[in-house]
Protein backbone atom coordinates (compact mmCIF):
# COMPACT_ATOMS: atom_id res chain seq x y z
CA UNK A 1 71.40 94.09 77.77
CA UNK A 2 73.37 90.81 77.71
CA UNK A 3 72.24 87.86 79.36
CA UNK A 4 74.07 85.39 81.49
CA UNK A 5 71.83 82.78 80.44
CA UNK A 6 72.83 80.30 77.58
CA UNK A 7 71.40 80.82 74.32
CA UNK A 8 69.66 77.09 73.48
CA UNK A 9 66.75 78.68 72.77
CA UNK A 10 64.82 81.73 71.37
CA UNK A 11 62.76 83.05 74.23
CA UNK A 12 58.92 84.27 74.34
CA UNK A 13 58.69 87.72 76.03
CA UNK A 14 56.99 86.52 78.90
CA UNK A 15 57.69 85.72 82.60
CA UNK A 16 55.72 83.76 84.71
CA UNK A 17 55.31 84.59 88.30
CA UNK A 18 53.18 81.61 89.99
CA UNK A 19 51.21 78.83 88.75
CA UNK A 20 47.85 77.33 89.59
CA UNK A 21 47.21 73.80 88.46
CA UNK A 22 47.18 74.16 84.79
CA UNK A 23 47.39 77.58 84.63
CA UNK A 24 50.59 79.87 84.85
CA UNK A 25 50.32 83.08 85.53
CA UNK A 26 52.38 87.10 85.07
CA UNK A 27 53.22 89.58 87.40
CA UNK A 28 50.25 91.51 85.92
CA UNK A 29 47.89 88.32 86.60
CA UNK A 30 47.81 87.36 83.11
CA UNK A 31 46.04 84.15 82.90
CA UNK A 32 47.68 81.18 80.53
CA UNK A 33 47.11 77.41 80.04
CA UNK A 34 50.20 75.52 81.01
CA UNK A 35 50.41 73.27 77.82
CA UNK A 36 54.35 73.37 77.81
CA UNK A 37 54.49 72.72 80.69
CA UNK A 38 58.61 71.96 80.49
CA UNK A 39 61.15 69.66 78.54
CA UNK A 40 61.01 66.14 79.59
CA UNK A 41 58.57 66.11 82.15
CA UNK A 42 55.35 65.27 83.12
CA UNK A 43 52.86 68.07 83.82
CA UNK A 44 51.25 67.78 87.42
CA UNK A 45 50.04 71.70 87.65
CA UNK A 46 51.34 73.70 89.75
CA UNK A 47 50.97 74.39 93.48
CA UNK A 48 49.02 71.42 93.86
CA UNK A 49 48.50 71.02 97.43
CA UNK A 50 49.05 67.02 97.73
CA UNK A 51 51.62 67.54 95.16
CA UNK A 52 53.53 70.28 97.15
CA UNK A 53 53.06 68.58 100.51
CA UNK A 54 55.16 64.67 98.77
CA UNK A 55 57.61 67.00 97.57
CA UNK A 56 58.18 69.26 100.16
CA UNK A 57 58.15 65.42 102.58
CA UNK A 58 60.46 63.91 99.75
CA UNK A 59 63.12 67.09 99.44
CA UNK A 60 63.74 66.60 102.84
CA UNK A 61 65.04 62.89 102.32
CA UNK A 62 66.64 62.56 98.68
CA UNK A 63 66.17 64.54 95.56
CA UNK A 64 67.46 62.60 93.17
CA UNK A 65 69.07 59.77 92.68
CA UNK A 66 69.76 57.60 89.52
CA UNK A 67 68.37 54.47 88.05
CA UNK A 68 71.46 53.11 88.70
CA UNK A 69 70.29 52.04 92.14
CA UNK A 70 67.55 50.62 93.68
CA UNK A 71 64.66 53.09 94.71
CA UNK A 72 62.09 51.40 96.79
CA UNK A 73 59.49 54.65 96.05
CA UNK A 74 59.87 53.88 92.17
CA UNK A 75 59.51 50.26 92.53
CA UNK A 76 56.68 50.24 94.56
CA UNK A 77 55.06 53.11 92.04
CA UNK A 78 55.91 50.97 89.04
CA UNK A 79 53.85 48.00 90.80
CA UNK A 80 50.70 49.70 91.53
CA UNK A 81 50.84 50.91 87.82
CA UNK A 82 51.21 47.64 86.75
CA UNK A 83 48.63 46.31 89.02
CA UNK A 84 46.10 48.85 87.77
């Protein structure tokens, strides 16, 4: 079978269905630890429910939007970790 997917990368022969904090999880509820957890990104679990409920408040605002401009959330983030 071909794939329409691009080729970057040789794939494991697994497919996650869901996730639960650290733990990802198969269609046949195989249990594994999330340590990849993605390229480039920071590992907050998955289906965290304060997690989901920012996201799903944030999605409905902006996405993303670059570092070029000014992003009050980010600044004020960047303080409190600084003031930590």
């Amino acid at each position: 079978m071909t794939s329409a997917l691009v080729k970057n990368y040789a794939r494991i022969d697994i497919a996650f269905d869901r996730g639960e904090g650290p733990y990802l999880y198969t269609k046949d509820n195989k249990r594994f630890l999330d340590f990849a957890s993605g390229i480039a990104v920071t590992n907050l679990g998955h289906a965290h429910t304060n997690v989901t409920a920012i996201l799903k408040n944030q999605a409905e605002k902006l996405w993303h939007v670059s570092n070029l401009y000014n992003i009050d959330a980010q600044t004020q983030l960047a303080e409190k970790l600084i003031n930590n």
